[in-house]
N, C-alpha and C. Protein backbone atom coordinates (compact mmCIF):
# COMPACT_ATOMS: atom_id res chain seq x y z
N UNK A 1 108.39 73.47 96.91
CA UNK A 1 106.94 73.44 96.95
C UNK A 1 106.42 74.86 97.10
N UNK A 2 105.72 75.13 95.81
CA UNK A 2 105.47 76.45 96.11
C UNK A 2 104.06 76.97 97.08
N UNK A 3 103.45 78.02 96.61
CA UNK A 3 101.77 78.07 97.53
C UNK A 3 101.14 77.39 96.92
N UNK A 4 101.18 76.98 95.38
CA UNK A 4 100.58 76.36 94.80
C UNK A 4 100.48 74.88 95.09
N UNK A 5 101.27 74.30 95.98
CA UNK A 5 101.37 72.50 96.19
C UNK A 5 100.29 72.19 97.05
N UNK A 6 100.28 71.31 96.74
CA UNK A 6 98.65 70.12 97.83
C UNK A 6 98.86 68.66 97.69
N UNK A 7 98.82 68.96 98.72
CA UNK A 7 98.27 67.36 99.27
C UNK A 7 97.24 66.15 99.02
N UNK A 8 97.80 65.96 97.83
CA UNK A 8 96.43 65.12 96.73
C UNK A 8 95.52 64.34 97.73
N UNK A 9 96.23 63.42 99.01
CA UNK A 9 96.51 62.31 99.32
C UNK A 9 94.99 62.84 100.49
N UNK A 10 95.15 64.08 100.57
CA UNK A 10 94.41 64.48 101.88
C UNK A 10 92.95 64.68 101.14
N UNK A 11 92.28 64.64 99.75
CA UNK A 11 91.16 64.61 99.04
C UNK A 11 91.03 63.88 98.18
N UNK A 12 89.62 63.89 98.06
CA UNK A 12 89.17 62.48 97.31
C UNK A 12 87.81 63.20 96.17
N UNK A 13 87.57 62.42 95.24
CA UNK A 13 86.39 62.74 94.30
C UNK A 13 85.22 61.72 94.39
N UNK A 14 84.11 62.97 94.04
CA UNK A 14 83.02 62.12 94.53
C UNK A 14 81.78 62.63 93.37
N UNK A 15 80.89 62.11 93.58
CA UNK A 15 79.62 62.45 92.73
C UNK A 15 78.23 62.42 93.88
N UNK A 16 77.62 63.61 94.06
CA UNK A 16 76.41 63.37 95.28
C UNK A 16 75.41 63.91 94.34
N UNK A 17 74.40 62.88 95.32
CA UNK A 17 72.88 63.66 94.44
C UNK A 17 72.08 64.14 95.73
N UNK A 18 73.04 64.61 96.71
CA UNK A 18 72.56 65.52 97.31
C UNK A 18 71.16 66.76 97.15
N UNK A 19 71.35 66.76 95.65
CA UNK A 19 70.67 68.02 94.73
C UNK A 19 70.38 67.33 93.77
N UNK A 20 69.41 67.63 92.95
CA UNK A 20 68.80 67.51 91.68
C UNK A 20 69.18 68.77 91.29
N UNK A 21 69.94 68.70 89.97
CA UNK A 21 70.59 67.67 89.16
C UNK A 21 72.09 67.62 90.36
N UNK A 22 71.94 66.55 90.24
CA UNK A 22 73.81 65.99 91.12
C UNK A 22 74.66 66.78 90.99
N UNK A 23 76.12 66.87 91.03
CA UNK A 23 77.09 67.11 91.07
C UNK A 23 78.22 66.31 91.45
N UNK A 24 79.52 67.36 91.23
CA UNK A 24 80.56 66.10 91.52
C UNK A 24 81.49 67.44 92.58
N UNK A 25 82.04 66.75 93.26
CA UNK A 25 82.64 67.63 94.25
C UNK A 25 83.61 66.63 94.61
N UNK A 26 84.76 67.76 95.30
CA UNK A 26 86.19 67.59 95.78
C UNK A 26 86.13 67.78 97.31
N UNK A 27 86.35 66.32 98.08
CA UNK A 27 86.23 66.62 99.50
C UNK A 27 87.47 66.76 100.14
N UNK A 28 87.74 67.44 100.99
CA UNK A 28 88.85 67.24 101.76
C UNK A 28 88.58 66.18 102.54
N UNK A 29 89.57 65.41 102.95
CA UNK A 29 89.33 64.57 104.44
C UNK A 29 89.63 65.03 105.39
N UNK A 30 89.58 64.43 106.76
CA UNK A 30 90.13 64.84 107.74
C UNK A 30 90.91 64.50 107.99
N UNK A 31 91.81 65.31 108.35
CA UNK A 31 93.15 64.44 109.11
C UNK A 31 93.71 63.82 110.31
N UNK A 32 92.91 64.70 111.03
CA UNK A 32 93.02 64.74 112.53
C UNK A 32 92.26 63.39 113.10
N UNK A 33 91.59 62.44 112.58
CA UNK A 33 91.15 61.21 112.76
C UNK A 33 90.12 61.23 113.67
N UNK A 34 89.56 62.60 114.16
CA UNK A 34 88.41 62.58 114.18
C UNK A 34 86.82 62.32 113.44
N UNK A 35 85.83 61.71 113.82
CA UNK A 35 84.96 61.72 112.78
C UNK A 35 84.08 62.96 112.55
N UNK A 36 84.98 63.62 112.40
CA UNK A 36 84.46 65.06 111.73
C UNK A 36 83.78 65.23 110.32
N UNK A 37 82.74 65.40 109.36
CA UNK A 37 82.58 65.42 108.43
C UNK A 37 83.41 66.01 107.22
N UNK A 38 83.71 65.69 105.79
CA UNK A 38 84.78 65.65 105.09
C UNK A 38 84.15 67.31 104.72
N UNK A 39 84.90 68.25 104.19
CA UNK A 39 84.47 69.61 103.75
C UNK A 39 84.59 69.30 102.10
N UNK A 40 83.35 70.00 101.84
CA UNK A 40 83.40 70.26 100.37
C UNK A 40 84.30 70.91 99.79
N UNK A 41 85.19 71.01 99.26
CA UNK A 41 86.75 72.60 98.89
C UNK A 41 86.29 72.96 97.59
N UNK A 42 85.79 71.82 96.49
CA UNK A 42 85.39 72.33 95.07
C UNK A 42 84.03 71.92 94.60
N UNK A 43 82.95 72.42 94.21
CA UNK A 43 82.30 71.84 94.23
C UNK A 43 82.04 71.93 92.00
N UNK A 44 81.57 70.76 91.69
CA UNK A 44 81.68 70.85 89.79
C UNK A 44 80.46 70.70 89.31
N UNK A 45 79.69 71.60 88.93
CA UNK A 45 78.28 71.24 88.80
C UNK A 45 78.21 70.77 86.98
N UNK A 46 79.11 71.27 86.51
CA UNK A 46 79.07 70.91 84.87
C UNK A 46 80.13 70.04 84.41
N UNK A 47 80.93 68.54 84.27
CA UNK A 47 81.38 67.89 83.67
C UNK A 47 80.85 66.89 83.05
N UNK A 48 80.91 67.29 81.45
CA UNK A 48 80.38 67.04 80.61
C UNK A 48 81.53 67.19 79.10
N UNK A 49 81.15 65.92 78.29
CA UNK A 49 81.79 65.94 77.13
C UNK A 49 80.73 66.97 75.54
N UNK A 50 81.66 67.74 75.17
CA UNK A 50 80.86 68.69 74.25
C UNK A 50 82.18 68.95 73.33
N UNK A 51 81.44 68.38 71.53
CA UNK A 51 81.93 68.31 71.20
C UNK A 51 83.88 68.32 71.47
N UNK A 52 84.13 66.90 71.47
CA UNK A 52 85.66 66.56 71.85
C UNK A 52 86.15 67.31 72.94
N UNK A 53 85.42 68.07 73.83
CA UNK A 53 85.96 68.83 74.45
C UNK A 53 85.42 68.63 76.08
N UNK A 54 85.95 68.09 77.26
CA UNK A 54 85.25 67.98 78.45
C UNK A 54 85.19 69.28 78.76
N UNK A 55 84.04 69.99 79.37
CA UNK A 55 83.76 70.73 79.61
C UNK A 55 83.72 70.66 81.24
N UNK A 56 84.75 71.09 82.42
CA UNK A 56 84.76 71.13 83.56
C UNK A 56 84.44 72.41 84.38
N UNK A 57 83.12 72.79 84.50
CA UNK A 57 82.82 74.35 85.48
C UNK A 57 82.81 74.00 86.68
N UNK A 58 83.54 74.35 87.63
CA UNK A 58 83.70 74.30 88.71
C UNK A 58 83.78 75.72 89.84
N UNK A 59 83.84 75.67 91.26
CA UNK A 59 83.20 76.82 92.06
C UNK A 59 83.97 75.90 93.27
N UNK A 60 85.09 77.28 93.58
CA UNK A 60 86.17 77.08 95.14
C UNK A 60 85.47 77.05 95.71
N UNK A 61 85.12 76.59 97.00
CA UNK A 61 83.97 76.68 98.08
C UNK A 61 84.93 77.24 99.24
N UNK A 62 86.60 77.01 99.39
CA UNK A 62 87.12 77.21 100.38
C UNK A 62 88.05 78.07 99.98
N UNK A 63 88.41 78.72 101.18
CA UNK A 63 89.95 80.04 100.55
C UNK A 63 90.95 80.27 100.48
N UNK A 64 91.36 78.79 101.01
CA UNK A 64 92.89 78.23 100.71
C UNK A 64 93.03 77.00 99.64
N UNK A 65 91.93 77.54 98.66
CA UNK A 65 92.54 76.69 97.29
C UNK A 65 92.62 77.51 96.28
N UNK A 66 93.68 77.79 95.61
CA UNK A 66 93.89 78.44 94.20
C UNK A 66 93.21 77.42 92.89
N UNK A 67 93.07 78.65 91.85
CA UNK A 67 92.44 77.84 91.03
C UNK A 67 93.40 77.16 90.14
N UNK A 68 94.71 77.17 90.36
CA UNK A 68 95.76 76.13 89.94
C UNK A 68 95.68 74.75 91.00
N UNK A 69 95.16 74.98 92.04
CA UNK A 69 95.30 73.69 93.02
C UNK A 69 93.85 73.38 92.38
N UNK A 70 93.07 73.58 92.47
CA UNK A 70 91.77 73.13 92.10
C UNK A 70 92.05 72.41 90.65
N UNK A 71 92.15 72.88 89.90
CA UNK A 71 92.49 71.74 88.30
C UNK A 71 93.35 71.05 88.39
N UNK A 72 94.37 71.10 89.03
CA UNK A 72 95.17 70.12 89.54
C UNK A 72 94.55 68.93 90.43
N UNK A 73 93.46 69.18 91.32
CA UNK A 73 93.01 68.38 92.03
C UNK A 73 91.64 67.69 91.36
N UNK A 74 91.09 68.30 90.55
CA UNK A 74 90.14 67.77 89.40
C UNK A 74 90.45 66.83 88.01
N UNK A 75 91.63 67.10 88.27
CA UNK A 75 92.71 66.08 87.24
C UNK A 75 92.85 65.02 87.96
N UNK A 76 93.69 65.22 88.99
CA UNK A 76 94.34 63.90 89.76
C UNK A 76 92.68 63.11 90.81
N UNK A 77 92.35 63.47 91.35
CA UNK A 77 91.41 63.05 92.28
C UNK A 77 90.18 62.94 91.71
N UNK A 78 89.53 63.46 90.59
CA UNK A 78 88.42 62.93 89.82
C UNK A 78 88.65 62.75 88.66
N UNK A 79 89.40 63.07 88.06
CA UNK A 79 89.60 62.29 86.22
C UNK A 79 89.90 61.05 86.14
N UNK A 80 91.11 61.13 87.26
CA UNK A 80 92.53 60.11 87.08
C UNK A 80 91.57 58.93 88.30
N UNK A 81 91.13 59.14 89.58
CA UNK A 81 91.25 57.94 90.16
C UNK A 81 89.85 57.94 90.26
N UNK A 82 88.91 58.99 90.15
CA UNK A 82 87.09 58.56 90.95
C UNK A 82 86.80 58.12 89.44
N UNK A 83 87.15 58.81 87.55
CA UNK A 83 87.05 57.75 86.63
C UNK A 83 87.81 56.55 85.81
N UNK A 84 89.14 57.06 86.35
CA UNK A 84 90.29 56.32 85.64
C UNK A 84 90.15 56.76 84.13
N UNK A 85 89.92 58.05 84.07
CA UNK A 85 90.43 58.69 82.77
C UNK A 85 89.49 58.23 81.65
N UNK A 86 87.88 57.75 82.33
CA UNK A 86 87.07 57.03 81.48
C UNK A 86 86.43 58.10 80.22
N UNK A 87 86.86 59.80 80.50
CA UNK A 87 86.50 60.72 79.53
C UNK A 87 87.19 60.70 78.00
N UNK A 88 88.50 60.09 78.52
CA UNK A 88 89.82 60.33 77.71
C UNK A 88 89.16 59.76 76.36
N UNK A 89 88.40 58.81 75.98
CA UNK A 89 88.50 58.29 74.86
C UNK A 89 86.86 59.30 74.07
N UNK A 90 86.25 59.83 74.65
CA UNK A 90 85.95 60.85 74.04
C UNK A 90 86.10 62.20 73.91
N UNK A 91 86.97 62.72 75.17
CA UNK A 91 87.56 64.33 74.87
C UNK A 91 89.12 64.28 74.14
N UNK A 92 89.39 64.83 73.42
CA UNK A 92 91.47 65.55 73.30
C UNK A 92 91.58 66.86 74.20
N UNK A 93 90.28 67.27 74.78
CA UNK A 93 90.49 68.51 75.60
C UNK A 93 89.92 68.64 76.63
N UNK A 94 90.51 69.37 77.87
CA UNK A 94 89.80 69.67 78.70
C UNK A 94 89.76 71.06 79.24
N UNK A 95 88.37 71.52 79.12
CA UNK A 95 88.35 73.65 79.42
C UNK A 95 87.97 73.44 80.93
N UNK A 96 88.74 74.07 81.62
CA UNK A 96 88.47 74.35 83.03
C UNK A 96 87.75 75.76 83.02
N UNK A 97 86.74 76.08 83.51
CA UNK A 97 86.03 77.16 83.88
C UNK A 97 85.56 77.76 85.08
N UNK A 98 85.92 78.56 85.87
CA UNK A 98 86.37 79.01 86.92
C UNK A 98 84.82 79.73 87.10
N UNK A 99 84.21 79.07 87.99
CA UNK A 99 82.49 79.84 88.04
C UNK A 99 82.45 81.37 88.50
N UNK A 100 83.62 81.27 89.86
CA UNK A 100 83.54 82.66 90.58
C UNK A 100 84.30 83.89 89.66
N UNK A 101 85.29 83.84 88.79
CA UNK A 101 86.07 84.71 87.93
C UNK A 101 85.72 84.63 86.83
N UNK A 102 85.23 83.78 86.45
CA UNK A 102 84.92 83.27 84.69
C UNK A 102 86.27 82.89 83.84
N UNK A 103 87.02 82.89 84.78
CA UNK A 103 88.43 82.67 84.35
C UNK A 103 88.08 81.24 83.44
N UNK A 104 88.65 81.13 82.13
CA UNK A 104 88.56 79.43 81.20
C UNK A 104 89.95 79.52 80.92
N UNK A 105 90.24 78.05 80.73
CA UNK A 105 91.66 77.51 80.55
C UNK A 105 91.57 76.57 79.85
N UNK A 106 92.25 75.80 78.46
CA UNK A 106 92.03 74.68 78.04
C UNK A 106 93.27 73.95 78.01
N UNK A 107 93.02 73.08 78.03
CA UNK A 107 94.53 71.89 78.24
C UNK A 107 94.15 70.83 76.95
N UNK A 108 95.72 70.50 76.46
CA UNK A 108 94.84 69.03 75.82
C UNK A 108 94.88 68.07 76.52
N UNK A 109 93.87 66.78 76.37
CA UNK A 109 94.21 65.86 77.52
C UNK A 109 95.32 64.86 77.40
N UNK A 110 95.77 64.91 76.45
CA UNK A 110 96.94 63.81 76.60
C UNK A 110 98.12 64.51 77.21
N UNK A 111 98.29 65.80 77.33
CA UNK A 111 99.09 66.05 78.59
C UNK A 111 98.93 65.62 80.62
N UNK A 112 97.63 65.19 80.08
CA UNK A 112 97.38 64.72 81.90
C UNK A 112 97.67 63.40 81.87
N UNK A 113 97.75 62.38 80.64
CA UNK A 113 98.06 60.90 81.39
C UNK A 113 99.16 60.63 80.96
């Protein structure tokens, strides 16, 4: 397990309309079983399908997530279980876009299911 591993199990995906226009964000839970409030770690203000292509911009909020744990956790915890992969039948791609670096990455999606 390198620095790069996480703990899928410990975050969950969500969509708040906290804000106009909404967003979708990556919470941590707590672990400690206190009722402590869940921390925001990613927050995704742009997922959206454009031309065949999901378009995912997202912004680390915390400083122990790499932006390999973060698409990893935007895959598994909001693609895979908050839609059940409900993008898949209109993207073959997905560009991860890194708000704070501008860092972009594209994947195709049939490597994630």
């Amino acid at each position: 397990q390198g620095s790069d591993y996480i703990d899928k199990a410990q975050y969950e995906g969500v969509y708040t309309e906290a804000t106009v226009p909404g967003y979708h964000a990556i919470l941590r839970r707590n672990s400690n079983g206190q009722n402590q409030p869940e921390v925001e770690t990613i927050k995704i203000p742009t997922l959206e399908v454009r031309d065949l292509t999901l378009v995912c911009e997202y912004e680390i909020m915390t400083n122990d997530i790499t932006a390999p744990m973060a698409e990893s956790l935007i895959l598994t915890v909001l693609l895979e279980e908050f839609y059940e992969h409900d993008y898949q039948d209109e993207a073959d791609k997905i560009e991860f876009i890194n708000l704070k670096s501008q860092a972009a990455r594209t994947i195709a999606y049939s490597l994630v299911v």
